[in-house]
Protein backbone atom coordinates (compact mmCIF):
# COMPACT_ATOMS: atom_id res chain seq x y z
CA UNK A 1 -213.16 -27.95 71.90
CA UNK A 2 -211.14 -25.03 73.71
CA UNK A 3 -215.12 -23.54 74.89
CA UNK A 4 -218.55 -24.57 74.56
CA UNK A 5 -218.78 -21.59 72.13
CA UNK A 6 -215.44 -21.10 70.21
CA UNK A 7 -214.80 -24.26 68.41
CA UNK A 8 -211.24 -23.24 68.04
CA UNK A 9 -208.60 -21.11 69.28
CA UNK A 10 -207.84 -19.55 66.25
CA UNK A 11 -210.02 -16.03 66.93
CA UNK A 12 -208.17 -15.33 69.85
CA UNK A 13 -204.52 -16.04 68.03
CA UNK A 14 -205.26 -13.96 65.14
CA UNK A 15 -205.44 -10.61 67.07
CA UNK A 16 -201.51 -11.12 67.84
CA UNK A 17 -199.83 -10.63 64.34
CA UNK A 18 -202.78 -7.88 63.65
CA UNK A 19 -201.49 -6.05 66.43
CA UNK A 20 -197.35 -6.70 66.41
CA UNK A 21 -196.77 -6.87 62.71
CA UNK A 22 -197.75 -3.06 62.42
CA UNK A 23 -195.92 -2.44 66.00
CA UNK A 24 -192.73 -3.79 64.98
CA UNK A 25 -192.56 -1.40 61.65
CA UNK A 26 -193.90 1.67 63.45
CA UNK A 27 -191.74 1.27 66.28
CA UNK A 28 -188.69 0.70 63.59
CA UNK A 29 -189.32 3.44 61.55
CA UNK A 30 -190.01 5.69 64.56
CA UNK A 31 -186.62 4.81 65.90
CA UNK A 32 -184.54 5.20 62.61
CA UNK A 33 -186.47 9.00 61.58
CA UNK A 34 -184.79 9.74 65.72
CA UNK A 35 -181.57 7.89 65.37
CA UNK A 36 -182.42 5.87 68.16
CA UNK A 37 -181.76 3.05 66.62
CA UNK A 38 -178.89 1.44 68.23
CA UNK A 39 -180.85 2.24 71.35
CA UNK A 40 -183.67 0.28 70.36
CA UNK A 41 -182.09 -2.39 68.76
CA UNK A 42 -182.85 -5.30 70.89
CA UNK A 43 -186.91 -4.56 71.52
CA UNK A 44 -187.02 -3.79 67.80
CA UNK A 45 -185.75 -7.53 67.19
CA UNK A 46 -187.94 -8.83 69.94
CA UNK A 47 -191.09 -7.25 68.37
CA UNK A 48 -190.43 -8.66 64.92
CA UNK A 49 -189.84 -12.11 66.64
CA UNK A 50 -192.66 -11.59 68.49
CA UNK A 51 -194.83 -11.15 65.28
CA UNK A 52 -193.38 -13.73 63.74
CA UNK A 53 -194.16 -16.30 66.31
CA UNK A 54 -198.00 -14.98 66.36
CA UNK A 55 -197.89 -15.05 62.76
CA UNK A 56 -196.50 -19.04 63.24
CA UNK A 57 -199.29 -19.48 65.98
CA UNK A 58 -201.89 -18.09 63.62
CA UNK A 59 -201.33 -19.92 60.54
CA UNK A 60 -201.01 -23.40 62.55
CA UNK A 61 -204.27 -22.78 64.44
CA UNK A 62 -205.79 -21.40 61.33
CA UNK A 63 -204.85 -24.72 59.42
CA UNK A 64 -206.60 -26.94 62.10
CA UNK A 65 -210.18 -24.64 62.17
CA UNK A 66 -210.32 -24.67 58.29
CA UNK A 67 -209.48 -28.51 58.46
CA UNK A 68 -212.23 -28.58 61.68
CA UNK A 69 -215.28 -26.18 60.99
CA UNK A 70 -218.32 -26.99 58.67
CA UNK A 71 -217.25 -24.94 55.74
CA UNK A 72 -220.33 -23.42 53.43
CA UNK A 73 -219.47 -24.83 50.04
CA UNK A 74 -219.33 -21.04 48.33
CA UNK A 75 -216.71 -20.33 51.57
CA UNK A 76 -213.91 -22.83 49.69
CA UNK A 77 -212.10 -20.34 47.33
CA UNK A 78 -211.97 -17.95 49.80
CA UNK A 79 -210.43 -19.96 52.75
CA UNK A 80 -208.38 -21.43 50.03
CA UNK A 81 -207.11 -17.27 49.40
CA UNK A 82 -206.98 -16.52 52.89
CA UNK A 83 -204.35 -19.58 53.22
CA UNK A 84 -202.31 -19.01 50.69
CA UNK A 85 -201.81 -15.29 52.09
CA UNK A 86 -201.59 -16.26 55.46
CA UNK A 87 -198.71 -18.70 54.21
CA UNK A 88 -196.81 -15.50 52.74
CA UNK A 89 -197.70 -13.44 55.53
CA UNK A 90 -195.59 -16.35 57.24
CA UNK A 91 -193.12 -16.51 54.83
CA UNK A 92 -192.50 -12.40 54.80
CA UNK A 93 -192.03 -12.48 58.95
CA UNK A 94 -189.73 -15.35 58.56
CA UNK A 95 -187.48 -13.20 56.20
CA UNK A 96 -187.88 -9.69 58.40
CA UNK A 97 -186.90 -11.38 61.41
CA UNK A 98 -184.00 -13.42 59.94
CA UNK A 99 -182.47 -10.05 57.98
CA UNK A 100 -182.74 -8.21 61.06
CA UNK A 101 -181.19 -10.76 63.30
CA UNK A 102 -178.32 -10.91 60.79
CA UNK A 103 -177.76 -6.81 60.22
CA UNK A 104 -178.01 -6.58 64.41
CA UNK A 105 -174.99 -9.40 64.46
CA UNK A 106 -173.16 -8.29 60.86
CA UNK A 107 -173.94 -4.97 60.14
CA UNK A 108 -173.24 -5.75 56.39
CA UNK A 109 -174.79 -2.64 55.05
CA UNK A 110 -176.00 0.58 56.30
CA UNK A 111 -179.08 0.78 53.84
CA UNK A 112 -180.30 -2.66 55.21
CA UNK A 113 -182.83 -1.51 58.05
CA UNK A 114 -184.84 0.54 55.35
CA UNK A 115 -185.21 -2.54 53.44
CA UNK A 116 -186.22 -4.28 56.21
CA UNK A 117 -188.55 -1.80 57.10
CA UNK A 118 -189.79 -2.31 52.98
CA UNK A 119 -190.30 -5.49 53.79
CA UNK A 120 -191.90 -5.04 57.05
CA UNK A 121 -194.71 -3.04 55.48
CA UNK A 122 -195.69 -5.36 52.73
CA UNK A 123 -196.22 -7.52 55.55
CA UNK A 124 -198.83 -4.95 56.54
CA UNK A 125 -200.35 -5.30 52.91
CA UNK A 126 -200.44 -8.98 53.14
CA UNK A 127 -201.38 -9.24 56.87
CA UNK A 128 -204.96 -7.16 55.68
CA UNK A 129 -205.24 -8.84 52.88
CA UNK A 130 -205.33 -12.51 55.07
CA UNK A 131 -207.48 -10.71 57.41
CA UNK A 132 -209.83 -9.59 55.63
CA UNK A 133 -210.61 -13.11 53.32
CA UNK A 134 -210.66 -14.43 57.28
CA UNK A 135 -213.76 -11.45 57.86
CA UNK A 136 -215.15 -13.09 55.28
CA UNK A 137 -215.42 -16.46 56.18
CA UNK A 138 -216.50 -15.55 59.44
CA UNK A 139 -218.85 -12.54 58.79
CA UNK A 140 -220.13 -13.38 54.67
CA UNK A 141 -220.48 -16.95 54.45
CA UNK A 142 -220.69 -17.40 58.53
CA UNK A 143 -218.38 -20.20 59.13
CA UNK A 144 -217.58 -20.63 62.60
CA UNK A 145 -220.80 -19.14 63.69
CA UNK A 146 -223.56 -21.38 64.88
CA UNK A 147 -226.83 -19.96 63.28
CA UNK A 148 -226.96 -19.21 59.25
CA UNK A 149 -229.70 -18.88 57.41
CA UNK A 150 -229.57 -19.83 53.81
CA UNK A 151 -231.20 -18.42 50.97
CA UNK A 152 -233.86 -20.97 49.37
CA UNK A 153 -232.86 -22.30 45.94
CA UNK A 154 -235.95 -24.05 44.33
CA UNK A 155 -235.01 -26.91 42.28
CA UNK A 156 -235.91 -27.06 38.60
CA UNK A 157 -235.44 -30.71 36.86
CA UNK A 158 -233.00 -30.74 34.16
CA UNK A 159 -234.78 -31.02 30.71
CA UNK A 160 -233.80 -34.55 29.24
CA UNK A 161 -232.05 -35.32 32.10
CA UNK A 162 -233.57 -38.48 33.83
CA UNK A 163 -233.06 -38.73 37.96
CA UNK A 164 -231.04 -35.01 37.62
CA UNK A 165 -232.19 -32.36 39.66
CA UNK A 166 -230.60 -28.45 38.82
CA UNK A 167 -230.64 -25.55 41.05
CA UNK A 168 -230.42 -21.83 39.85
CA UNK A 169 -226.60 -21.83 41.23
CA UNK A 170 -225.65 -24.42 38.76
CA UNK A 171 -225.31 -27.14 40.82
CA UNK A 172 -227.12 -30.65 40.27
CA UNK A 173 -227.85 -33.48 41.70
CA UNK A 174 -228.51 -37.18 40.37
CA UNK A 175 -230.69 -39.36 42.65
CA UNK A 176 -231.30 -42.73 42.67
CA UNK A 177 -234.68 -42.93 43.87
CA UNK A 178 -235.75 -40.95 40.67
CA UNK A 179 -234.78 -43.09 37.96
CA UNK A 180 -237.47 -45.30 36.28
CA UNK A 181 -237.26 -47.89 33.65
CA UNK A 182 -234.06 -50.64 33.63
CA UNK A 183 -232.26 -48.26 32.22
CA UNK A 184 -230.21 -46.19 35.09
CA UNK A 185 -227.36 -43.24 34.77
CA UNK A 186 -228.94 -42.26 31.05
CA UNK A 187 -228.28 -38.47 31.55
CA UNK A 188 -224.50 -39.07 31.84
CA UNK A 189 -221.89 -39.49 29.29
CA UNK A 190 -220.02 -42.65 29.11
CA UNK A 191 -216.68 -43.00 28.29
CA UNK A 192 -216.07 -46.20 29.34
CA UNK A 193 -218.52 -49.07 29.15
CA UNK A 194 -222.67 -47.98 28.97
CA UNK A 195 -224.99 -47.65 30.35
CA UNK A 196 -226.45 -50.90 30.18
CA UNK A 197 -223.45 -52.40 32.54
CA UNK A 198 -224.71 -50.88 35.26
CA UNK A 199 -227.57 -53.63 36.23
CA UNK A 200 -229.94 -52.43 38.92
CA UNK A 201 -230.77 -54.67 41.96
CA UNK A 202 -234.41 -54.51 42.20
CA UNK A 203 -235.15 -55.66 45.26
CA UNK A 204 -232.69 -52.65 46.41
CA UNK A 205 -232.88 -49.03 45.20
CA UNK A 206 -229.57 -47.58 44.67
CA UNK A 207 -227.75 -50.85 44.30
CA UNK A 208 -226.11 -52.32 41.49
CA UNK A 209 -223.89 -54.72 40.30
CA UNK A 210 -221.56 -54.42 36.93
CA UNK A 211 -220.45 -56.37 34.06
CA UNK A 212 -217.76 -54.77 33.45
CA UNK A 213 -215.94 -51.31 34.03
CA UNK A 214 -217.81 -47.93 33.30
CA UNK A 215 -216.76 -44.36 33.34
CA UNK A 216 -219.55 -41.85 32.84
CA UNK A 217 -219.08 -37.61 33.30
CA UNK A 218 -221.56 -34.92 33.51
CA UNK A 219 -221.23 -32.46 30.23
CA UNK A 220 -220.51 -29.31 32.00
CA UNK A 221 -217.00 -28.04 32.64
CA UNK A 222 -216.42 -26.09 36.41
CA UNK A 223 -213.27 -25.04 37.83
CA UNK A 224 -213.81 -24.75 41.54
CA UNK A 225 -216.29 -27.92 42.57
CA UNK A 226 -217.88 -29.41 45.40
CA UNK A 227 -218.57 -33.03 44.67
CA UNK A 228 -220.63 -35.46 47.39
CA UNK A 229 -221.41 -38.61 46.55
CA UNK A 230 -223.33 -42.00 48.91
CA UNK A 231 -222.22 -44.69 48.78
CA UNK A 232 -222.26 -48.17 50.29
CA UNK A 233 -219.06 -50.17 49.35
CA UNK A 234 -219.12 -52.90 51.94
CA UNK A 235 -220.13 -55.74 49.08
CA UNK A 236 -218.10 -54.21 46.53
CA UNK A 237 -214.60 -55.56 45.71
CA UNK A 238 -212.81 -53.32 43.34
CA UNK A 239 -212.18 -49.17 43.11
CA UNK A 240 -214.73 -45.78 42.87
CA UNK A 241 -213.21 -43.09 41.68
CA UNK A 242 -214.56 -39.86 42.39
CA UNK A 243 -213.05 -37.64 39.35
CA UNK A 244 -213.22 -33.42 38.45
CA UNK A 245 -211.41 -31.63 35.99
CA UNK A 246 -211.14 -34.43 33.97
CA UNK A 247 -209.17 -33.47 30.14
CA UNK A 248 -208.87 -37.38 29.49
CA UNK A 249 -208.36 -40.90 30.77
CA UNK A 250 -204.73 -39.64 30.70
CA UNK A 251 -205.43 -35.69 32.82
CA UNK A 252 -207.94 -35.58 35.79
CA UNK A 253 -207.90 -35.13 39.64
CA UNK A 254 -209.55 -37.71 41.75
CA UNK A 255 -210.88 -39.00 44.93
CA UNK A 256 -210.37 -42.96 44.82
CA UNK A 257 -212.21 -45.33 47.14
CA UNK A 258 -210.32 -48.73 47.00
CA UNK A 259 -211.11 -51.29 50.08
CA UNK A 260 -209.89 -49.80 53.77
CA UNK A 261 -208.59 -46.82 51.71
CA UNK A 262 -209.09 -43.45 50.24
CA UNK A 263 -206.71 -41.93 48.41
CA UNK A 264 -206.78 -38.23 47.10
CA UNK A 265 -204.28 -37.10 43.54
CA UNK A 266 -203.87 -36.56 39.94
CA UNK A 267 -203.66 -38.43 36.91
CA UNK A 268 -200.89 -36.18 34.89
CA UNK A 269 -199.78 -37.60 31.22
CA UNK A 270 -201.24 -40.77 32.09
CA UNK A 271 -198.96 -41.04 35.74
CA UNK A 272 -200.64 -41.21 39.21
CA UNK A 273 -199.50 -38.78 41.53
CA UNK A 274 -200.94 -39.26 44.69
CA UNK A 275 -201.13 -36.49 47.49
CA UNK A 276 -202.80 -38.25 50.69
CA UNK A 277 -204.09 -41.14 51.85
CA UNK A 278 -206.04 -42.12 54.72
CA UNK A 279 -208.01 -45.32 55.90
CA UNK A 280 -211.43 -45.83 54.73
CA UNK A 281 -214.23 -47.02 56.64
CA UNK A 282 -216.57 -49.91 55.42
CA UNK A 283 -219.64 -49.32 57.05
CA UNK A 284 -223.07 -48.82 55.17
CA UNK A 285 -224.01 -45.97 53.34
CA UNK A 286 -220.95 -43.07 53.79
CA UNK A 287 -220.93 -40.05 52.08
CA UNK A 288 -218.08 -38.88 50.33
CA UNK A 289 -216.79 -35.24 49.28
CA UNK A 290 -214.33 -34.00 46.89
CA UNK A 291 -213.44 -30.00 46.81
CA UNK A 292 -211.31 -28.59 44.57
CA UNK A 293 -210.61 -24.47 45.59
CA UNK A 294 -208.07 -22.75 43.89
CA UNK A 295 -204.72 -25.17 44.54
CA UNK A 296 -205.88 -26.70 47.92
CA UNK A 297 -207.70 -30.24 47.00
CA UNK A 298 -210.12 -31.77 49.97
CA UNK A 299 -211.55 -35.49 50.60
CA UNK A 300 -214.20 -35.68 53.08
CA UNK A 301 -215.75 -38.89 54.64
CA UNK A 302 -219.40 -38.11 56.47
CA UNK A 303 -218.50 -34.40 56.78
CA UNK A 304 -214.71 -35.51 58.39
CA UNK A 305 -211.82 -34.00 56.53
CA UNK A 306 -209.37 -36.97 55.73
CA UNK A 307 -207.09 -36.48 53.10
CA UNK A 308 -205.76 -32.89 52.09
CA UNK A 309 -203.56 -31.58 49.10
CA UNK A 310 -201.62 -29.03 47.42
CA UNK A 311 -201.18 -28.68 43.54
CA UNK A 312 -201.46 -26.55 40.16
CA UNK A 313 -204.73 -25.02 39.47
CA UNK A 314 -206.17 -26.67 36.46
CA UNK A 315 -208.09 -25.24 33.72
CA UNK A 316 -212.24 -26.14 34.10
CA UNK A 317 -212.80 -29.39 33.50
CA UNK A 318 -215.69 -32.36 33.49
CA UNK A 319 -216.58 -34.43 36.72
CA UNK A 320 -217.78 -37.72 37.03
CA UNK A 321 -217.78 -41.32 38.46
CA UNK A 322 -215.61 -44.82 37.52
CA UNK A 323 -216.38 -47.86 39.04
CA UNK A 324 -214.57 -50.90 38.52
CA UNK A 325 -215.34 -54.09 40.98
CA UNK A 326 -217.54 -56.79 41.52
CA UNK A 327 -220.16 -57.82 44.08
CA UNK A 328 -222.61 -54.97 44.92
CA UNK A 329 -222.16 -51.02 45.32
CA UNK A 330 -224.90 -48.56 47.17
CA UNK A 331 -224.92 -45.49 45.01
CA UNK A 332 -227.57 -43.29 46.26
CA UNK A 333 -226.78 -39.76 44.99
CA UNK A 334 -224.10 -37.07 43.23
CA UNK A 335 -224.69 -33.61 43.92
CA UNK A 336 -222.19 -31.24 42.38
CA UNK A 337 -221.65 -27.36 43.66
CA UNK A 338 -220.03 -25.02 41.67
CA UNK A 339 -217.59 -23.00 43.83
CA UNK A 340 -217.25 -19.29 43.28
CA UNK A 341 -215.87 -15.69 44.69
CA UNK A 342 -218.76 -13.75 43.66
């Protein structure tokens, strides 16, 4: 915590690169329309390396506040945009600086400051456009800022969907406490196993045992998702696997829960490709989050970022739950967000 009131240090940082990456081309171009620019050759380079460190500074503080902050679930696809251009806002300043480094020590070609100086102002473009996704984090969706006020959704129950609650956004949310009969999970699809291996405890609600391996999916395809799920896994012996964008047993992302570990990846052509890992924690009831934005992929334990990837985007796909173990697992909920720019 740098003060009681800025949770990070990243709103002072960013005002650097705003300020030098525009300085550095100005003062170029200003010095090569003079011919002062063998004169000026030395603070020209120190500008540009001066941009490109508060560039460096910016994108490295900016990674720990998105991986920090509480994050409004809409707010996903846009900090997942704003990273992405901050990373070639990096990647541009990393090239200026290094060509003009070289030309000052080389002098291989005459024409090479004016490509710089190219170069230097799609920086510009691409320093607004990372600027102005981080406006709207802070200023549209008001992460960072302690008081937000959300619009009210009122919840409408699904029709022929037992324990599933919908909201006007198209999210959903299964709960536990709502299903009634023996019967549990009936609104889902199963792919693996039914329905009927999924035997309630019923001296506890939202605990079950299984007799043998079940995967079940919602029938609704999303491409950006938020997925949250409770659980209790201290009495179960075996793997959850929290799944989106799922083509087949074969194609799917996941969020696997396996003993003192969670594991984030992607099942491609039937091969696991895993992309982080951290240590779970075996308590009681945790609550677990999955959030796929554009080609960053998030794992979240209690509101706690823990494991963090990069891939392909996919095209839309189902989400849903396996669970494979025995002894007894707490599921309590699933609530699904569906993640847009609009």
């Amino acid at each position: 915590m740098f003060l009681d009131w800025l949770p990070n240090i990243h709103p002072l940082i960013i005002h650097a690169p705003i300020v030098l990456i525009p300085l550095g081309f100005l003062v170029h171009l200003i010095c090569l329309l003079l011919k002062k620019g063998e004169e000026w050759k030395i603070p020209i380079g120190i500008l540009y390396s001066a941009s490109l460190l508060g560039v460096l500074a910016a994108f490295l503080s900016g990674r720990q506040a998105g991986d920090s902050v509480t994050i409004h679930p809409q707010a996903n696809l846009v900090l997942s945009e704003h990273a992405d251009l901050a990373l070639w806002t990096l990647g541009i300043s990393v090239i200026v600086t290094t060509l003009y480094w070289s030309w000052i020590r080389i002098r291989m070609w005459s024409g090479m400051p004016w490509v710089i100086l190219t170069l230097s102002l799609v920086n510009i473009g691409s320093m607004i456009l990372t600027a102005d996704h981080g406006g709207q984090l802070v200023y549209r969706f008001g992460t960072g800022v302690s008081l937000r006020v959300e619009k009210e959704i009122i919840a409408k129950p699904v029709q022929s969907a037992p324990a599933v609650i919908s909201n006007s956004d198209g999210s959903w949310t299964w709960d536990a406490k709502m299903e009634t009969g023996e019967k549990h999970f009936t609104s889902f699809h199963f792919i693996e196993g039914e329905a009927e291996n999924i035997i309630s405890e019923s001296k506890k609600s939202g605990y079950y045992s299984l007799t043998e391996p079940v995967t079940f999916l919602w029938d609704k395809t999303e491409t950006d998702i938020q997925m949250d799920v409770q659980l209790d896994v201290k009495s179960f012996k075996g793997k959850v696997v929290l799944f989106h964008h799922f083509k087949s047993l074969d194609q799917y992302d996941f969020l696997e829960i396996s003993g003192d570990e969670i594991s984030l990846g992607r099942i491609v052509n039937g091969k696991r490709e895993v992309m982080d890992t951290e240590k779970n924690n075996n308590g009681d009831w945790n609550r677990y989050r999955v959030i796929s934005s554009g080609r960053h992929y998030k794992g979240f334990m209690n509101e706690k970022l823990v494991v963090h990837g990069h891939g392909s985007i996919l095209d839309p796909g189902r989400v849903g739950l396996r669970l494979n173990g025995s002894g007894t697992i707490g599921l309590l909920s699933i609530k699904t967000i569906s993640i847009s720019n609009d």
